[in-house]
N, C-alpha and C. Protein backbone atom coordinates (compact mmCIF):
# COMPACT_ATOMS: atom_id res chain seq x y z
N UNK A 1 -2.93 -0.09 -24.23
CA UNK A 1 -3.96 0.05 -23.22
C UNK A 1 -3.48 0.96 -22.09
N UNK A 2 -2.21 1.05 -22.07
CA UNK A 2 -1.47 2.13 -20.79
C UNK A 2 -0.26 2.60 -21.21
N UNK A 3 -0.43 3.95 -21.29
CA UNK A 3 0.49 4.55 -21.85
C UNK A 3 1.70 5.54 -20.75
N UNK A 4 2.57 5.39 -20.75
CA UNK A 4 3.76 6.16 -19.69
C UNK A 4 4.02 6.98 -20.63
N UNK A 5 4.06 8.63 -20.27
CA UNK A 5 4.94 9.39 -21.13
C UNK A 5 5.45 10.53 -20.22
N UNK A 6 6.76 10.58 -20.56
CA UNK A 6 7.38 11.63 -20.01
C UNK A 6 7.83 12.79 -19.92
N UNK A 7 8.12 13.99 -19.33
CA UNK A 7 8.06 14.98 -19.64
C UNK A 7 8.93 16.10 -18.67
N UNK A 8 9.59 16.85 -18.95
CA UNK A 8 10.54 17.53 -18.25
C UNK A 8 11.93 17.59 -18.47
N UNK A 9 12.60 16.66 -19.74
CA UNK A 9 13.75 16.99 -20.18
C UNK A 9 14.10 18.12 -20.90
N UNK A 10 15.50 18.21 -21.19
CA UNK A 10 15.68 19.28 -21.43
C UNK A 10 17.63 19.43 -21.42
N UNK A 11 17.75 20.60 -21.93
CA UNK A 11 19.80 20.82 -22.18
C UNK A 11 19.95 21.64 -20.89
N UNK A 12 20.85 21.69 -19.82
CA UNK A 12 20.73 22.71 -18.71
C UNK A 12 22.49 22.34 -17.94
N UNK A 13 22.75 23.52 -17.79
CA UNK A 13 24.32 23.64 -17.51
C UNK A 13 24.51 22.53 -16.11
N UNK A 14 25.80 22.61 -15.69
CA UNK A 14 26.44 21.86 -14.74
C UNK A 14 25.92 22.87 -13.49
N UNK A 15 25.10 21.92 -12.69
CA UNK A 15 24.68 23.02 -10.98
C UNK A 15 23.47 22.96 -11.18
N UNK A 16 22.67 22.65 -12.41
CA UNK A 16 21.28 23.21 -12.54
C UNK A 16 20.61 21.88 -11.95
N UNK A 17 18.97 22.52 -12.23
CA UNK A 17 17.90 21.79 -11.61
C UNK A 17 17.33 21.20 -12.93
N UNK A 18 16.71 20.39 -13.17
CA UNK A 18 15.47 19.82 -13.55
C UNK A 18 14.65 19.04 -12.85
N UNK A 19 12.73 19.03 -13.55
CA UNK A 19 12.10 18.25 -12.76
C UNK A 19 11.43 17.44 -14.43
N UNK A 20 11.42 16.03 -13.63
CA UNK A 20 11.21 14.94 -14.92
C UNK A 20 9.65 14.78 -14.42
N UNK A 21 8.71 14.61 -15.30
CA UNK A 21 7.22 14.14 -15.34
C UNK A 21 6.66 12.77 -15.81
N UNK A 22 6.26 12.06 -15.11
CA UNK A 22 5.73 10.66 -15.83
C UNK A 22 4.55 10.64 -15.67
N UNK A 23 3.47 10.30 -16.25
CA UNK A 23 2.03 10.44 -16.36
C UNK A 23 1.50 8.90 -16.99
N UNK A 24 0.82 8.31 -16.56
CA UNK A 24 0.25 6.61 -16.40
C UNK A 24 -0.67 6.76 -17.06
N UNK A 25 -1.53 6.94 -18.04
CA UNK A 25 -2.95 6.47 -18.69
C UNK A 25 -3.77 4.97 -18.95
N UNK A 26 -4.76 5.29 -18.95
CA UNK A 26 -5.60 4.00 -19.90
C UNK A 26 -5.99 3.18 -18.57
N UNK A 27 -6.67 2.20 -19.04
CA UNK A 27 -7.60 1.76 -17.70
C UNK A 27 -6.78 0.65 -16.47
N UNK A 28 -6.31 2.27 -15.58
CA UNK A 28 -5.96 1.25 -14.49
C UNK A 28 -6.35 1.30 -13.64
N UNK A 29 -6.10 0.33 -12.75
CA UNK A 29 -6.75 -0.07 -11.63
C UNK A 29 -5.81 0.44 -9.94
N UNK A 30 -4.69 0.20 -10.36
CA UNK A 30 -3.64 -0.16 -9.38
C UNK A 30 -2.19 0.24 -9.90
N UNK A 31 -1.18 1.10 -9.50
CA UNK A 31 0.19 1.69 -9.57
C UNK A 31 0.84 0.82 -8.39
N UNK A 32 1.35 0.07 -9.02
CA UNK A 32 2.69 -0.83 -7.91
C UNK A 32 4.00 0.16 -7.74
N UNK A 33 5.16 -0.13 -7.93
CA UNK A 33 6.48 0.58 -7.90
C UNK A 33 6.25 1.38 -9.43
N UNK A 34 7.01 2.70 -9.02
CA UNK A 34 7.22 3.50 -10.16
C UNK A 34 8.67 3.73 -9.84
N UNK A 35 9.49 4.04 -11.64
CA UNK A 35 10.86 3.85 -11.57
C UNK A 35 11.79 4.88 -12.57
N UNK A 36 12.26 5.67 -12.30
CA UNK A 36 13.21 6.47 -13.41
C UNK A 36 14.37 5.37 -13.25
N UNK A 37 14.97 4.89 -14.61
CA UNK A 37 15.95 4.66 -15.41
C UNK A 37 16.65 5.43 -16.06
N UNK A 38 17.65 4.84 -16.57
CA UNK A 38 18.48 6.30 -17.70
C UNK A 38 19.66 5.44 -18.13
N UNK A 39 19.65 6.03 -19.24
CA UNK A 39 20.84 5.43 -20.59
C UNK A 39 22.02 5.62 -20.80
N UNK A 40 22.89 6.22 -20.52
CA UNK A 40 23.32 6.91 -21.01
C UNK A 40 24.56 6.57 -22.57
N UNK A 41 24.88 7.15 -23.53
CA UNK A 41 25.60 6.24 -24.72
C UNK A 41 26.67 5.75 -24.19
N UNK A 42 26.33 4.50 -24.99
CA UNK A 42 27.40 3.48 -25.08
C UNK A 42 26.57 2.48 -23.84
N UNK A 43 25.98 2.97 -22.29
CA UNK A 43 26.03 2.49 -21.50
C UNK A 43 24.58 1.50 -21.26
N UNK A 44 24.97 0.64 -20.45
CA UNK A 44 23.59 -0.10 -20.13
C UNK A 44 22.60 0.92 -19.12
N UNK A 45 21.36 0.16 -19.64
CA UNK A 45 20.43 1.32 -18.69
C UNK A 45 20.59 0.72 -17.11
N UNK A 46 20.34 2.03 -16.37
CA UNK A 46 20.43 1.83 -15.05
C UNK A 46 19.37 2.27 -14.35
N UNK A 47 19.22 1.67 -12.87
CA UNK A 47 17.96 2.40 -12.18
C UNK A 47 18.48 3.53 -11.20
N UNK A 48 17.60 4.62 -11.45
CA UNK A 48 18.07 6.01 -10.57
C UNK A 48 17.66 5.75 -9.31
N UNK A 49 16.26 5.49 -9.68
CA UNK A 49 15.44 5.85 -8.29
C UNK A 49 14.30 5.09 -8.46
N UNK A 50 13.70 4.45 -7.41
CA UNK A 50 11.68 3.98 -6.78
C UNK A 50 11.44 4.33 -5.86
N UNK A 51 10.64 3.64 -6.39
CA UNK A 51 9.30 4.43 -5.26
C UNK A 51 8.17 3.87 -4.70
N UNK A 52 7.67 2.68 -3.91
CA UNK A 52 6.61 2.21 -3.78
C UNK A 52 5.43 3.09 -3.40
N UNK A 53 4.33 1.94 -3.98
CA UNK A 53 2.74 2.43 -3.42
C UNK A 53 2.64 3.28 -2.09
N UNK A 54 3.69 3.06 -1.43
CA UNK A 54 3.24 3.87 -0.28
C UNK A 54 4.51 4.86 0.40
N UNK A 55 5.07 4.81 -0.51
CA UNK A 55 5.98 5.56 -0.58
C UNK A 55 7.40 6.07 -0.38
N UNK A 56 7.93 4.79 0.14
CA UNK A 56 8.91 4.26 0.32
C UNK A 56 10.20 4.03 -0.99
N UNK A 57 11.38 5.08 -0.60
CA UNK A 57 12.02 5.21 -1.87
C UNK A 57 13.58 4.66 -1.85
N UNK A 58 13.90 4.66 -2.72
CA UNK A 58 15.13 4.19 -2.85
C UNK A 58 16.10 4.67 -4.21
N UNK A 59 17.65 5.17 -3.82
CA UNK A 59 18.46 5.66 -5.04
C UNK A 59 19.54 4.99 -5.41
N UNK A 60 20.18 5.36 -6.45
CA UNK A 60 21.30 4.53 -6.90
C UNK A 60 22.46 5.25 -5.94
N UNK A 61 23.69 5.05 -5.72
CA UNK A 61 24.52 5.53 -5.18
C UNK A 61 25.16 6.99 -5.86
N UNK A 62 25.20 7.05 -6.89
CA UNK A 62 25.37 8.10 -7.71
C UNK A 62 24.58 9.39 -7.56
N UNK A 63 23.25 9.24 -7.21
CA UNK A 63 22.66 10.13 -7.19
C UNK A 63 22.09 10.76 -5.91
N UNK A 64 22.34 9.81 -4.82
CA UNK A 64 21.70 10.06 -3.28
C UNK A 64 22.31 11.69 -2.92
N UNK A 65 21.15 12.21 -2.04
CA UNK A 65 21.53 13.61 -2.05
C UNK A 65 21.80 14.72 -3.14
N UNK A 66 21.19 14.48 -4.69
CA UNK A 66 20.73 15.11 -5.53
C UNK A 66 19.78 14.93 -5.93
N UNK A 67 18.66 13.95 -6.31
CA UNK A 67 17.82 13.38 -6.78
C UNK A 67 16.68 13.30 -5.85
N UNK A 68 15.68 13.83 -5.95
CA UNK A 68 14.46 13.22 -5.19
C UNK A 68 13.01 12.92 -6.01
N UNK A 69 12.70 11.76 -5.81
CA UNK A 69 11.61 10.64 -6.52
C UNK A 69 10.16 10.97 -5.71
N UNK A 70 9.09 11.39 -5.88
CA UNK A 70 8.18 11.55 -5.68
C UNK A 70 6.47 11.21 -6.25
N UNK A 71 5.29 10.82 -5.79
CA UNK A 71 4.57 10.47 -6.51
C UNK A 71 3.08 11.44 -6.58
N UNK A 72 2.15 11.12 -7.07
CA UNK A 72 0.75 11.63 -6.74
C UNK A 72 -0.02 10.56 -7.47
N UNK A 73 -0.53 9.54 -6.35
CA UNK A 73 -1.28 8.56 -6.59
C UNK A 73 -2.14 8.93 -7.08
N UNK A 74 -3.23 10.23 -7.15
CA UNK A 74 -4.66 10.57 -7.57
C UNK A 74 -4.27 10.77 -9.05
N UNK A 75 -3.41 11.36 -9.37
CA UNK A 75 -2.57 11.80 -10.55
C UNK A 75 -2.07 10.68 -11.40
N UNK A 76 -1.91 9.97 -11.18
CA UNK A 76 -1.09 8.80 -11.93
C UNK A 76 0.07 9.39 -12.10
N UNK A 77 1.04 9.90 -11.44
CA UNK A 77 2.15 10.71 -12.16
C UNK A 77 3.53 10.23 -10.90
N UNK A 78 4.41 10.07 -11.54
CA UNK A 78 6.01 9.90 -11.01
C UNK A 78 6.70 11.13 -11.37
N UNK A 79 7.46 11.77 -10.47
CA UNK A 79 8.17 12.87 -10.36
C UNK A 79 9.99 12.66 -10.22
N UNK A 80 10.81 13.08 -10.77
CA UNK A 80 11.74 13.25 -10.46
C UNK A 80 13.00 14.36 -10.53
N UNK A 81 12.48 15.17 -9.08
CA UNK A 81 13.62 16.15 -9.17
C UNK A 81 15.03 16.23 -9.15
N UNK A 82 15.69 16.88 -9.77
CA UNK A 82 17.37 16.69 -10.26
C UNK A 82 17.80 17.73 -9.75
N UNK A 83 18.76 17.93 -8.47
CA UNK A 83 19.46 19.04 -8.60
C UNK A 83 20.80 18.92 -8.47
N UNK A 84 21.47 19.89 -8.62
CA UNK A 84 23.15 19.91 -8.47
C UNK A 84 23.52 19.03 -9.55
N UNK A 85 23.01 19.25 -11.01
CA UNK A 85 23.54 17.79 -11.98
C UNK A 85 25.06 18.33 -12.48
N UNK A 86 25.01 16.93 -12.98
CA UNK A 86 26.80 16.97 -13.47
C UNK A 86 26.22 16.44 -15.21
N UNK A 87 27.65 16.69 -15.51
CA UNK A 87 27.56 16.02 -17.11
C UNK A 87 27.95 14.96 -17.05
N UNK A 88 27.77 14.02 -16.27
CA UNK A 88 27.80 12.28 -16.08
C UNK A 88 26.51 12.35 -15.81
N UNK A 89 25.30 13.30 -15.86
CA UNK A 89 24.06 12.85 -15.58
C UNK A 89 23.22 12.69 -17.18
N UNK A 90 23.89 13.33 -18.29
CA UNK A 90 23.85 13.15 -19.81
C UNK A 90 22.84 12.01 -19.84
N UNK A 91 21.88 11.23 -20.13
CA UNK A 91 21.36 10.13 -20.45
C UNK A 91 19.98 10.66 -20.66
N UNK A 92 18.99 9.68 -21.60
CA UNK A 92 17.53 9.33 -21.66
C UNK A 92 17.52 8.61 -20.67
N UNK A 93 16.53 9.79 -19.45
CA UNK A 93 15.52 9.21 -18.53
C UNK A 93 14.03 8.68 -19.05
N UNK A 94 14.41 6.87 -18.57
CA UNK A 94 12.83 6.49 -18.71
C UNK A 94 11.71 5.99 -17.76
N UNK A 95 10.82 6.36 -17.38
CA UNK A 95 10.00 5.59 -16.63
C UNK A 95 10.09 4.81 -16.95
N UNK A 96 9.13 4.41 -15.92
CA UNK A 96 8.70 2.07 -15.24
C UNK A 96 8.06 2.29 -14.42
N UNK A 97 6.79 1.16 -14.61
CA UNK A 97 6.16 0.90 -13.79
C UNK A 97 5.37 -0.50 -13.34
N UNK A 98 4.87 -0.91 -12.34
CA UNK A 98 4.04 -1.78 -12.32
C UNK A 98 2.84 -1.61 -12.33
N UNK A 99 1.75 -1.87 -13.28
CA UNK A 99 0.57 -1.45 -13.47
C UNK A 99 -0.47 -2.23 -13.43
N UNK A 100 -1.42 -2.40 -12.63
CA UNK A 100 -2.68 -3.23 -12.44
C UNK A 100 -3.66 -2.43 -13.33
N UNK A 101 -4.11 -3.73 -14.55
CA UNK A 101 -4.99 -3.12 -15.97
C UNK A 101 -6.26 -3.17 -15.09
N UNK A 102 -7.35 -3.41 -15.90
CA UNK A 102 -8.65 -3.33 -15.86
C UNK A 102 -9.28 -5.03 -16.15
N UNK A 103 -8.18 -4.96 -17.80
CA UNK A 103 -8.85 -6.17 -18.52
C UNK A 103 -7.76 -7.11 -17.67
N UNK A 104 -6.60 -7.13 -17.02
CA UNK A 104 -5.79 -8.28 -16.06
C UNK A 104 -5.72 -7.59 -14.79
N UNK A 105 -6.53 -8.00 -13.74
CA UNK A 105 -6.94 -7.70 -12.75
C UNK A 105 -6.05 -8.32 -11.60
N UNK A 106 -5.97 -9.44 -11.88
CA UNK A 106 -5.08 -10.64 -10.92
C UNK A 106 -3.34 -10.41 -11.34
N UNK A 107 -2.85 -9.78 -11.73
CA UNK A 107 -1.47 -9.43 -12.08
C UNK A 107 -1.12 -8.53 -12.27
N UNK A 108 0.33 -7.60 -12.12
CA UNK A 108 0.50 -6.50 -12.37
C UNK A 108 1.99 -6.41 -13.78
N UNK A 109 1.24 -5.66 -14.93
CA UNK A 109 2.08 -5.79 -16.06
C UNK A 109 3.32 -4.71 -15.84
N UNK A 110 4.45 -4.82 -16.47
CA UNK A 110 5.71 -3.33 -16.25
C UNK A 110 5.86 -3.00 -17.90
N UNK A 111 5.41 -1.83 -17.76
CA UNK A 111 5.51 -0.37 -19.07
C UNK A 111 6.46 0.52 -18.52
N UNK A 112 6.83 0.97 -19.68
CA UNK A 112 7.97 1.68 -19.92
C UNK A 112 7.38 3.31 -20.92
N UNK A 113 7.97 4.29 -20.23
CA UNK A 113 7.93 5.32 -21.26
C UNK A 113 8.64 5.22 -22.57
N UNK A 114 9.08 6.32 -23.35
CA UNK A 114 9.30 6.50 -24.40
C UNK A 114 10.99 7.06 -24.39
N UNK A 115 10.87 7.25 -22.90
CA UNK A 115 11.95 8.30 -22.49
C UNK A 115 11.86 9.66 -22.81
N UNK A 116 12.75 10.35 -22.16
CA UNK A 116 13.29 12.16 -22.11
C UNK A 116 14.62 12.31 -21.90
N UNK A 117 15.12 13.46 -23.06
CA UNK A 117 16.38 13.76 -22.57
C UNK A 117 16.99 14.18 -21.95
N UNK A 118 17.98 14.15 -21.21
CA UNK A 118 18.85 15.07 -20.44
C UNK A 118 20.00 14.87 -20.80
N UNK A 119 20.46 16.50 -20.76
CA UNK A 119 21.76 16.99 -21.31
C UNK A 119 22.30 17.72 -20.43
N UNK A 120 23.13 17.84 -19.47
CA UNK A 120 24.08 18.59 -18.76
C UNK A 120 25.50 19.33 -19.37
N UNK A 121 25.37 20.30 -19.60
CA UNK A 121 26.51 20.83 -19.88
C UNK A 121 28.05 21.20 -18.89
N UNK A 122 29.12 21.34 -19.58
CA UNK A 122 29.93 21.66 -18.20
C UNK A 122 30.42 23.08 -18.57
């Protein structure tokens, strides 16, 4: 009924930029916190960055002062720009979110993308 998919990964040397895309579908009502995660092998997933409804953000320590989390409520869409990456930034980035449906009105469910890759080279 709501689909997260992501978009903006990609292989890109040590120093470079990327920008990650998350896009919300299907009948919602309401976007609570939106969230990039990331994997990286071997490792447990971790949270990069949120972002509340109103816009209020927050990063992991790793990434503060490279990373900036951004939204467009009209859009349904979560943004996350990457710059200055390292090859400790290697992992599937995945969205998260909290999502107010249509058909559950009184609660807000958490979906997950599919993930995107990122590959930093050195």
């Amino acid at each position: 009924q709501v689909q997260l998919v992501e978009s903006g990964g990609g292989r890109v040397q040590a120093g470079g930029s990327l920008r990650l895309s998350c896009a919300a579908s299907g009948y919602i009502v309401s976007i609570n916190a939106m969230n990039w995660y990331r994997q990286a092998p071997g490792k447990q997933r971790e949270l990069v960055a949120d972002i509340t409804s109103s816009g209020r953000t927050n990063y992991a320590d790793s990434v503060k002062g490279r990373f900036t989390i951004s939204r467009d409520n009209a859009k349904n869409t979560v943004y996350l720009q990457m710059s200055s990456l390292k090859p400790e930034d290697t992992a599937v980035y995945y969205c998260n979110a909290d999502i107010v449906v249509a058909s559950m009105p009184w609660a807000a469910g958490n979906y997950w993308g599919p993930g995107t890759q990122v590959t930093v080279s050195s």
